[in-house]
Protein backbone atom coordinates (compact mmCIF):
# COMPACT_ATOMS: atom_id res chain seq x y z
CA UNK A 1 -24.30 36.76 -0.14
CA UNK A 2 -22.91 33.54 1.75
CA UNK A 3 -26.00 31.73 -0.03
CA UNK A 4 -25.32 32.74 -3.41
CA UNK A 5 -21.07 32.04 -3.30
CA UNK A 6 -22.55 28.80 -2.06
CA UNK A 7 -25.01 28.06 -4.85
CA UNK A 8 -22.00 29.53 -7.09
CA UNK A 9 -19.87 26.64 -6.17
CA UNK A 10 -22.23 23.77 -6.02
CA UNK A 11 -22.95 24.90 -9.39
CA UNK A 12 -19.28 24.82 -10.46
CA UNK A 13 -18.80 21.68 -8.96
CA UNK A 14 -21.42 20.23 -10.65
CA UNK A 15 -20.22 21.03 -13.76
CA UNK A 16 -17.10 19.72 -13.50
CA UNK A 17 -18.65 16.43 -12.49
CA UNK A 18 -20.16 16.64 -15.54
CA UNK A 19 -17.10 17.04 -17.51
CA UNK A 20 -15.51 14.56 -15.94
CA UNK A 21 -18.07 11.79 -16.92
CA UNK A 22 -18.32 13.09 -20.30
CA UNK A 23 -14.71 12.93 -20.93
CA UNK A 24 -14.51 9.51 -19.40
CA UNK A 25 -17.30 8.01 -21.45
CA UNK A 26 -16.12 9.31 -24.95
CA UNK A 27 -12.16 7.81 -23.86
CA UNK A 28 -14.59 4.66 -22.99
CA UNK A 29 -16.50 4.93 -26.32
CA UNK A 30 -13.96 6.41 -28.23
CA UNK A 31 -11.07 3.65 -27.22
CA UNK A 32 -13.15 0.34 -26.87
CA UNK A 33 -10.62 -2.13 -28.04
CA UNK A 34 -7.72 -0.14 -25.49
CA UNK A 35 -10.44 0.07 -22.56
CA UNK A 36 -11.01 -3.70 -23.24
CA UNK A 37 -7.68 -4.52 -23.32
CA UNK A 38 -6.50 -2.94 -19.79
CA UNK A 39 -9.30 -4.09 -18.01
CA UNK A 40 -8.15 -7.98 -19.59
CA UNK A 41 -4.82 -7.13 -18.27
CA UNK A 42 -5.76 -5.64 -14.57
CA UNK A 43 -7.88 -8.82 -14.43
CA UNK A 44 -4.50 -10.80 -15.06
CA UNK A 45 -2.71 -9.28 -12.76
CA UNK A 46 -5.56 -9.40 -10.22
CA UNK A 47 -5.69 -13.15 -10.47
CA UNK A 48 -2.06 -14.17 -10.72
CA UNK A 49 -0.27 -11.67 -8.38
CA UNK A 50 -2.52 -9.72 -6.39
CA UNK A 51 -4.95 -12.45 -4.83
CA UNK A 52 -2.15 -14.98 -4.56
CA UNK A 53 0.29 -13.08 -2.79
CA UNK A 54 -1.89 -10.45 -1.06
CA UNK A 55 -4.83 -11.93 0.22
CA UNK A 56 -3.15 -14.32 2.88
CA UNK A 57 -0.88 -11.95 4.30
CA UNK A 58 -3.97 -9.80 4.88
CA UNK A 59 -5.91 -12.12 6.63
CA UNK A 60 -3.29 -13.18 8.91
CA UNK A 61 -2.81 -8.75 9.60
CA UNK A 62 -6.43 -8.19 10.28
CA UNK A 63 -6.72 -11.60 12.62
CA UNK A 64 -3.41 -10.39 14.36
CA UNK A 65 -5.39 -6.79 15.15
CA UNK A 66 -8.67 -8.05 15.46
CA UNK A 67 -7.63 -11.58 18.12
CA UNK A 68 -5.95 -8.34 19.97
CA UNK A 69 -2.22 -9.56 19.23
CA UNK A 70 -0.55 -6.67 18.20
CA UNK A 71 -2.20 -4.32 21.02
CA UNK A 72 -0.53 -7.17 23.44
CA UNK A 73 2.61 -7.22 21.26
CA UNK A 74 2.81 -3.49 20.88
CA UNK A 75 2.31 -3.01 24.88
CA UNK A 76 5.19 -5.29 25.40
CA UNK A 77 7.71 -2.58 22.63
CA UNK A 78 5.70 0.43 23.80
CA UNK A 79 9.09 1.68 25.65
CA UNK A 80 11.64 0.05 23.52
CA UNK A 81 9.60 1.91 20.62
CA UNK A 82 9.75 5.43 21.94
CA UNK A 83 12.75 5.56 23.08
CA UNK A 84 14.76 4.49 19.77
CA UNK A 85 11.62 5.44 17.20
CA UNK A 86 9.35 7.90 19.23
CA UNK A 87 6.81 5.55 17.82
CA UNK A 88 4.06 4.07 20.53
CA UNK A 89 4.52 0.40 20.45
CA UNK A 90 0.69 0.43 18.28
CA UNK A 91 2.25 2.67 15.83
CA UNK A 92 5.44 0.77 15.19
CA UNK A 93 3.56 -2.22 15.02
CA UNK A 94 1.24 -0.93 12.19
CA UNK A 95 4.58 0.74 10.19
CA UNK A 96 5.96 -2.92 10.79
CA UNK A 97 2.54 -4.30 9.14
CA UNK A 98 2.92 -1.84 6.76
CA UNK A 99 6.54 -2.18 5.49
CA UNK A 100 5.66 -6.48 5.15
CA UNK A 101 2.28 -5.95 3.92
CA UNK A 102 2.16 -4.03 0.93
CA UNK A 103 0.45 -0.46 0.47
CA UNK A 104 -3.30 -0.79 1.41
CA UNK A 105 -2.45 -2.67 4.37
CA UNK A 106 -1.07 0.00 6.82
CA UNK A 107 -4.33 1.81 6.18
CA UNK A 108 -6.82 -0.64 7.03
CA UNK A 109 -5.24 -1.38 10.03
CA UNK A 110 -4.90 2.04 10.96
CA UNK A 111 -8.33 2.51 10.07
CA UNK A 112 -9.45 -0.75 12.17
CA UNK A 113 -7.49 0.73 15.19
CA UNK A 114 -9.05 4.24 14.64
CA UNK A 115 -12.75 2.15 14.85
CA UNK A 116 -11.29 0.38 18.42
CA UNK A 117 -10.26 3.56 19.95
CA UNK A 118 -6.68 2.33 20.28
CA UNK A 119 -5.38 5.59 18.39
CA UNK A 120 -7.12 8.65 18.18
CA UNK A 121 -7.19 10.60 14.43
CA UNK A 122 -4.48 12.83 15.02
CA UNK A 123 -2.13 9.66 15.19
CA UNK A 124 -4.54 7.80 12.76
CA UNK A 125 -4.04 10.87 10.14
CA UNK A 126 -0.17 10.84 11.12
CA UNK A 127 0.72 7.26 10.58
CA UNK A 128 -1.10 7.57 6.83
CA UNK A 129 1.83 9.17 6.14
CA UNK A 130 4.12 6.65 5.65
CA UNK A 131 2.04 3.40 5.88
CA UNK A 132 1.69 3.36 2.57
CA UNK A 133 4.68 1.03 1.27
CA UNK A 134 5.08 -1.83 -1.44
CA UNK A 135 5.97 -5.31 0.11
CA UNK A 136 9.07 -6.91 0.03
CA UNK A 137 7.89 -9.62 -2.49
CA UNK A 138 6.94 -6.42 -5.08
CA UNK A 139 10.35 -4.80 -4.43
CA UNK A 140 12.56 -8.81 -4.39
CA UNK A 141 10.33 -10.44 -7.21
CA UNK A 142 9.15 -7.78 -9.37
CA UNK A 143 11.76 -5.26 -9.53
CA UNK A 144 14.43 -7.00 -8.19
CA UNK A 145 14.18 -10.64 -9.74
CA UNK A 146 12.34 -9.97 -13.23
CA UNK A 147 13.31 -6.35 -13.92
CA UNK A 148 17.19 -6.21 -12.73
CA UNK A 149 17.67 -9.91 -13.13
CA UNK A 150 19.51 -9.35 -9.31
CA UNK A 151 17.71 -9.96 -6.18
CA UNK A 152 20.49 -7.19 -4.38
CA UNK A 153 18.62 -4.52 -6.36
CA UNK A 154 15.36 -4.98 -4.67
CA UNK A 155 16.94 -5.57 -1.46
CA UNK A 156 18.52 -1.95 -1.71
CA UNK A 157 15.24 -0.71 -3.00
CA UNK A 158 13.22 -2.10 0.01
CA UNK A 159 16.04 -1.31 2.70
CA UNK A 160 15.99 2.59 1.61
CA UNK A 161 12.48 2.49 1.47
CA UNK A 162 11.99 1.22 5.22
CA UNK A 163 14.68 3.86 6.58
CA UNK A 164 12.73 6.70 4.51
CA UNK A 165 9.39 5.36 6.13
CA UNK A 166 11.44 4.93 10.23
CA UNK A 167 13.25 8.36 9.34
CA UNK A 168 9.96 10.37 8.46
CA UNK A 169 8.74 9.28 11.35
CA UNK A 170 11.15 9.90 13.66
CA UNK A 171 12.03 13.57 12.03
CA UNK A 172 8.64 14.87 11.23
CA UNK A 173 6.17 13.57 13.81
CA UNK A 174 5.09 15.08 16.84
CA UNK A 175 5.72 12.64 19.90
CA UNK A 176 2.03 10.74 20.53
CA UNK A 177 0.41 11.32 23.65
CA UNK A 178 -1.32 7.97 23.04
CA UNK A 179 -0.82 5.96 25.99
CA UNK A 180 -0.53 1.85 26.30
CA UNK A 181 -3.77 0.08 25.74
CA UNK A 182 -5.21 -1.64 29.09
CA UNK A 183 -7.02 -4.74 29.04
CA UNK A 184 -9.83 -3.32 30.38
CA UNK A 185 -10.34 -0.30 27.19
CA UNK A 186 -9.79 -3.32 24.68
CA UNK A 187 -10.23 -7.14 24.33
CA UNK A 188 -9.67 -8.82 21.11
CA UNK A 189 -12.56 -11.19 20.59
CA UNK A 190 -12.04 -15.03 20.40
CA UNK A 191 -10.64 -17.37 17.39
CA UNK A 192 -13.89 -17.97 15.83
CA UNK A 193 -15.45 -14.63 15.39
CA UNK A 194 -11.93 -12.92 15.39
CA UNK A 195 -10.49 -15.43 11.69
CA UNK A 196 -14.15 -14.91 10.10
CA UNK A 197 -13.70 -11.20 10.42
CA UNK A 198 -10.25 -11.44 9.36
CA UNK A 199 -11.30 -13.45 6.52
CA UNK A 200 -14.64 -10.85 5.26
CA UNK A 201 -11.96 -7.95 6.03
CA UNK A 202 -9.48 -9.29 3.91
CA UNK A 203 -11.72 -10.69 1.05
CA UNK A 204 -13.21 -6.87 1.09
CA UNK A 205 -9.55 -4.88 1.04
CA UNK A 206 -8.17 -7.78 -1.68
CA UNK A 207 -11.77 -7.08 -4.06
CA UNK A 208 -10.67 -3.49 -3.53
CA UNK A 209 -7.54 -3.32 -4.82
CA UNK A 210 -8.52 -5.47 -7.66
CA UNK A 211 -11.46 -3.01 -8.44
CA UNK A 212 -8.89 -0.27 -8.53
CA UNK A 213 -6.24 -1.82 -10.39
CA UNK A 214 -8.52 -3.24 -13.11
CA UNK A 215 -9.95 0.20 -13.64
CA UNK A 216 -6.16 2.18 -13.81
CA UNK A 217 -5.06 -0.56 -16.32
CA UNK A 218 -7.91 0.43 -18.47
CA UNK A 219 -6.74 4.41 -18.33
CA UNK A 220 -3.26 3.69 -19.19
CA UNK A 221 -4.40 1.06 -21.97
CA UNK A 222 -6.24 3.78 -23.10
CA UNK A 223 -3.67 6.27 -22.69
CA UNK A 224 -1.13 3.84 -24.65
CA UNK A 225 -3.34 3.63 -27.86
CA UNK A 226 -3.79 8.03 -28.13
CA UNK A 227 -1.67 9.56 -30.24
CA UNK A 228 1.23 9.96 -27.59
CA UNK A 229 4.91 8.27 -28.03
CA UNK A 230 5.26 5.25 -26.20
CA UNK A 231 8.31 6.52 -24.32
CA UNK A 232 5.64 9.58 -22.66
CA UNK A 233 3.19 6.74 -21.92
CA UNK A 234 6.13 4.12 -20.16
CA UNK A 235 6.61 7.24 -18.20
CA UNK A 236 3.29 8.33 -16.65
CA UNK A 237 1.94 4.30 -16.68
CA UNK A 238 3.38 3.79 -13.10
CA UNK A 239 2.44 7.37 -11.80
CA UNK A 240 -1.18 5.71 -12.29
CA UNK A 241 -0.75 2.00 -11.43
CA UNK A 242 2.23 0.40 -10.20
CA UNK A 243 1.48 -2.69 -10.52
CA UNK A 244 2.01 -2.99 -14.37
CA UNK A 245 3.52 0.47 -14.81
CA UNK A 246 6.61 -0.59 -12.97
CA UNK A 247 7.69 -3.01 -15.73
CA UNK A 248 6.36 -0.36 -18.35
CA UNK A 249 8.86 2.57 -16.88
CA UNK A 250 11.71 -0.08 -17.29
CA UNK A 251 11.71 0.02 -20.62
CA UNK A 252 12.83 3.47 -21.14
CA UNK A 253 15.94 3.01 -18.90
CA UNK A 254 15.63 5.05 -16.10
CA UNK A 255 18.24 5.48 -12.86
CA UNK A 256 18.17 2.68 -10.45
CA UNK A 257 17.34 4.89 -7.62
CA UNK A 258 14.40 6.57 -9.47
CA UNK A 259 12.81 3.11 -8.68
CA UNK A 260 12.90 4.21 -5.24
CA UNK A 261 10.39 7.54 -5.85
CA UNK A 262 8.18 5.28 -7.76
CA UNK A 263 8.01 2.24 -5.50
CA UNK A 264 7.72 4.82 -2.58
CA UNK A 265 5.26 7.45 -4.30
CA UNK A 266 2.87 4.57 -5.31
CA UNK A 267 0.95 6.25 -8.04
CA UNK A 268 -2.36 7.81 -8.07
CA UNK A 269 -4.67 4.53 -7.89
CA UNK A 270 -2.70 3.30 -4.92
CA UNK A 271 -3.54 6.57 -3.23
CA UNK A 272 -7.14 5.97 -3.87
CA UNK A 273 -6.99 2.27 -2.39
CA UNK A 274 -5.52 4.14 0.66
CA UNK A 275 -8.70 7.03 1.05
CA UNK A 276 -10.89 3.53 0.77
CA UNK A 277 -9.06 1.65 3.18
CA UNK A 278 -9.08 4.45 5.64
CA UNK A 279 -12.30 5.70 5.06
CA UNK A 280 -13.06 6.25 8.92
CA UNK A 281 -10.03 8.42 9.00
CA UNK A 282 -11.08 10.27 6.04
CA UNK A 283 -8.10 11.72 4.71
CA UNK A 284 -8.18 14.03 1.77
CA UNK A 285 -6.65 13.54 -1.48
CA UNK A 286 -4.00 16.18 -1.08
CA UNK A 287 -3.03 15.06 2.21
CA UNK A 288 -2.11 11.52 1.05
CA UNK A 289 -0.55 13.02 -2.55
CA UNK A 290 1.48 15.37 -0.74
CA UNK A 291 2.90 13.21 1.73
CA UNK A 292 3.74 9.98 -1.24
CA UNK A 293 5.64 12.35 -2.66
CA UNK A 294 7.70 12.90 0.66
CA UNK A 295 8.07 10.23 1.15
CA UNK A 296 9.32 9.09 -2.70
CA UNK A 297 11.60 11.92 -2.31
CA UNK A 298 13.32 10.81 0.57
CA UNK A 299 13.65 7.05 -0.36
CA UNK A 300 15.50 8.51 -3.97
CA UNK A 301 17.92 9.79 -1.79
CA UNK A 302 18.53 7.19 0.32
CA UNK A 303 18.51 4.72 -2.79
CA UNK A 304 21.12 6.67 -4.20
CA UNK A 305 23.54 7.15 -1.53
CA UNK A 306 23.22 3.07 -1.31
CA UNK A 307 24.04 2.20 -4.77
CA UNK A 308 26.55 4.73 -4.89
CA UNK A 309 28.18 2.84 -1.65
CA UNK A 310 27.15 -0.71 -2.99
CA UNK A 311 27.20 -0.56 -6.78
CA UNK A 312 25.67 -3.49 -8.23
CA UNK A 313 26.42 -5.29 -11.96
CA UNK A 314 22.81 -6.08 -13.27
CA UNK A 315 21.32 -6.99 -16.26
CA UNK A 316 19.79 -4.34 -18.45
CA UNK A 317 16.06 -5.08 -19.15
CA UNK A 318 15.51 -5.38 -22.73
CA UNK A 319 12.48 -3.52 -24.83
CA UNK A 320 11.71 -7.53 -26.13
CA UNK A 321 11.41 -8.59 -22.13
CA UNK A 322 7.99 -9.15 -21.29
CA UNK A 323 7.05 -9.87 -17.34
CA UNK A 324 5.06 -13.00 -17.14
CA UNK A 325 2.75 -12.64 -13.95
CA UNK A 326 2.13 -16.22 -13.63
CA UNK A 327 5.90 -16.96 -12.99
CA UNK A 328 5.78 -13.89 -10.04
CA UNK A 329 7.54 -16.49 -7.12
CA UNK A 330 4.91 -16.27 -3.93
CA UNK A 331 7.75 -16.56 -1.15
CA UNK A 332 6.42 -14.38 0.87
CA UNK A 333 2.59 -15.33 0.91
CA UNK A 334 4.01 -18.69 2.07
CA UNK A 335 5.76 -17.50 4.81
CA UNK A 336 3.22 -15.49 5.64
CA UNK A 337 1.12 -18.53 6.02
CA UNK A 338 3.68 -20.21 8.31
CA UNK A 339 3.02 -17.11 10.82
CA UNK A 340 -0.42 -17.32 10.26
CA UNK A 341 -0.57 -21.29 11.64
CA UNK A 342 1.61 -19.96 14.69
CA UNK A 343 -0.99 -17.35 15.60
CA UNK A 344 -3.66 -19.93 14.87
CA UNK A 345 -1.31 -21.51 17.92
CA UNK A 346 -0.84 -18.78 19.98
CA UNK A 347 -4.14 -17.25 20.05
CA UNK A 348 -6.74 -19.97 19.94
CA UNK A 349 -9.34 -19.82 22.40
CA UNK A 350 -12.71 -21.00 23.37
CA UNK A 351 -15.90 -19.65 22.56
CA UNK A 352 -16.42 -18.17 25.84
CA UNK A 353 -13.16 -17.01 26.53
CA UNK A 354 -11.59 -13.59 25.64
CA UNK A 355 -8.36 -12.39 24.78
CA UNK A 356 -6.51 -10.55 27.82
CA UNK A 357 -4.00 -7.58 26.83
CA UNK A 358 -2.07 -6.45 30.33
């Protein structure tokens, strides 16, 4: 009997596979010019946002974990941590990563750490929770800058996102039984070996997120040009991919604080980027869904309450306005560059030497 409810539901499984490519390939077939067109425009936005502004900020997070610097840094706020966050000094340091990285970011070094043995999966699975967050240069230059025309907006919008990510993890976690690292369980390896890792890890996570982007801007290219109005497609664009979708949702004049759900939540490809990123970890789909939308949840209210206390004059975004990616400013990635030539400093060693963490 076992057998056959088995063989019933590989069967049924297989035929929704099947479904699933053959409704894909006819939206493929059947939309050419739309398909075309989104992949054009997730290549665009690969090459003039994501690379540029991602790609250094995840080198210098992956040679920070892999050189062993944040397992010494987080040893050093492992009681400061607790006490105020109930976060281990490891996990605050990978929701700090997090919150300045952007959304894969949190997950591959969670992942990373899960691969060292510095956190076992119950934490690993716990911090996926809420290390899933846009970076400040998404919520400042994007949203902020070229949507609002008012930095102040994204500043709100990144400030009630961080206290929905600390909050969440203060309120809903159990307290980690994860103890300091010692220097003996975990050395970080030396410059050399430790940047070219960083540099392969990063190039993999940044080809990533490109694949995944380039293929969501293809759906909702192909969503735009079906029969549905454009004010139903400006809706669901950034439930897919927030990259693009964020300026598409502005042009139907949402809330303010609505930006805060979206920003928070993600949308469906970035959850996908996150199952890749943290592939050790293996999360399921409905773990990570449920938890964005927490998460989103929370940050609306927060984002709410703050406008409502700081109410802001901004400039309506027009239905003419159209975002030019090349003109996205790439603060940020430079002073993310800056830290990276001060770790370069700090952590430099010689071939035969090895990073201590006490």
């Amino acid at each position: 009997m076992l057998a056959l409810k088995q063989h019933k539901k590989t069967k049924n499984t297989g035929i929704v596979k099947c479904l699933i490519f053959f409704m894909a390939s006819v939206c493929i077939l059947g939309f050419p010019s739309g398909a075309s067109a989104g992949a054009m425009k997730g290549l665009k936005i690969s090459s003039s946002v994501i690379i540029p502004s991602l790609f250094p900020f995840t080198v210098c997070s992956v040679y920070f974990q892999k050189s062993g610097g944040l397992l010494w840094l987080s040893n050093k706020l492992d009681k400061i941590t607790r006490k105020f966050f109930k976060l281990s000094g490891t996990e605050f340091s990978v929701v700090f990563l997090s919150l300045l990285g952007g959304y894969p970011i949190g997950a591959k070094i969670t992942n990373e750490l899960y691969i060292s043995r510095a956190l076992d999966k119950p934490t690993a699975k716990k911090l996926l929770r809420f290390c899933v967050n846009p970076s400040p240069a998404f919520f400042i230059s994007v949203v902020g800058m070229n949507i609002f025309k008012n930095t102040l907006v994204g500043v709100i919008l990144f400030i009630s996102n961080t206290l929905s990510c600390l909050l969440l993890n203060c309120l809903f976690t159990p307290k980690t039984k994860n103890r300091p690292i010692t220097s003996t369980e975990f050395k970080g390896e030396n410059f050399s070996d430790s940047f070219v890792q960083s540099v392969l890890t990063a190039a993999e996570i940044t080809i990533n997120i490109c694949a995944f982007v380039i293929l969501f801007s293809a759906i909702c290219e192909i969503f735009k040009t079906m029969p549905i109005s454009l004010k139903a497609y400006s809706f669901i664009a950034p439930f897919l991919e927030i990259s693009f979708g964020i300026t598409e949702i502005s042009q139907i004049g949402i809330p303010t604080h609505f930006y805060g759900f979206i920003l928070a939540f993600g949308g469906i490809s970035t959850i996908f980027q996150v199952k890749q990123a943290a592939k050790n970890i293996n999360p399921s789909f409905i773990y990570i869904l449920f938890h964005r939308i927490v998460h989103g949840f929370v940050t609306l209210i927060i984002s709410l309450l703050l406008f409502k206390l700081f109410p802001i004059n901004y400039e309506v975004f027009s239905n003419g306005t159209v975002i030019k990616f090349t003109e996205y400013p790439l603060f940020m990635p430079s002073v993310m560059l800056i830290i990276f030539s001060v770790l370069f400093l700090m952590f430099v060693t010689t071939p035969s030497e090895k990073l201590e963490i006490r």
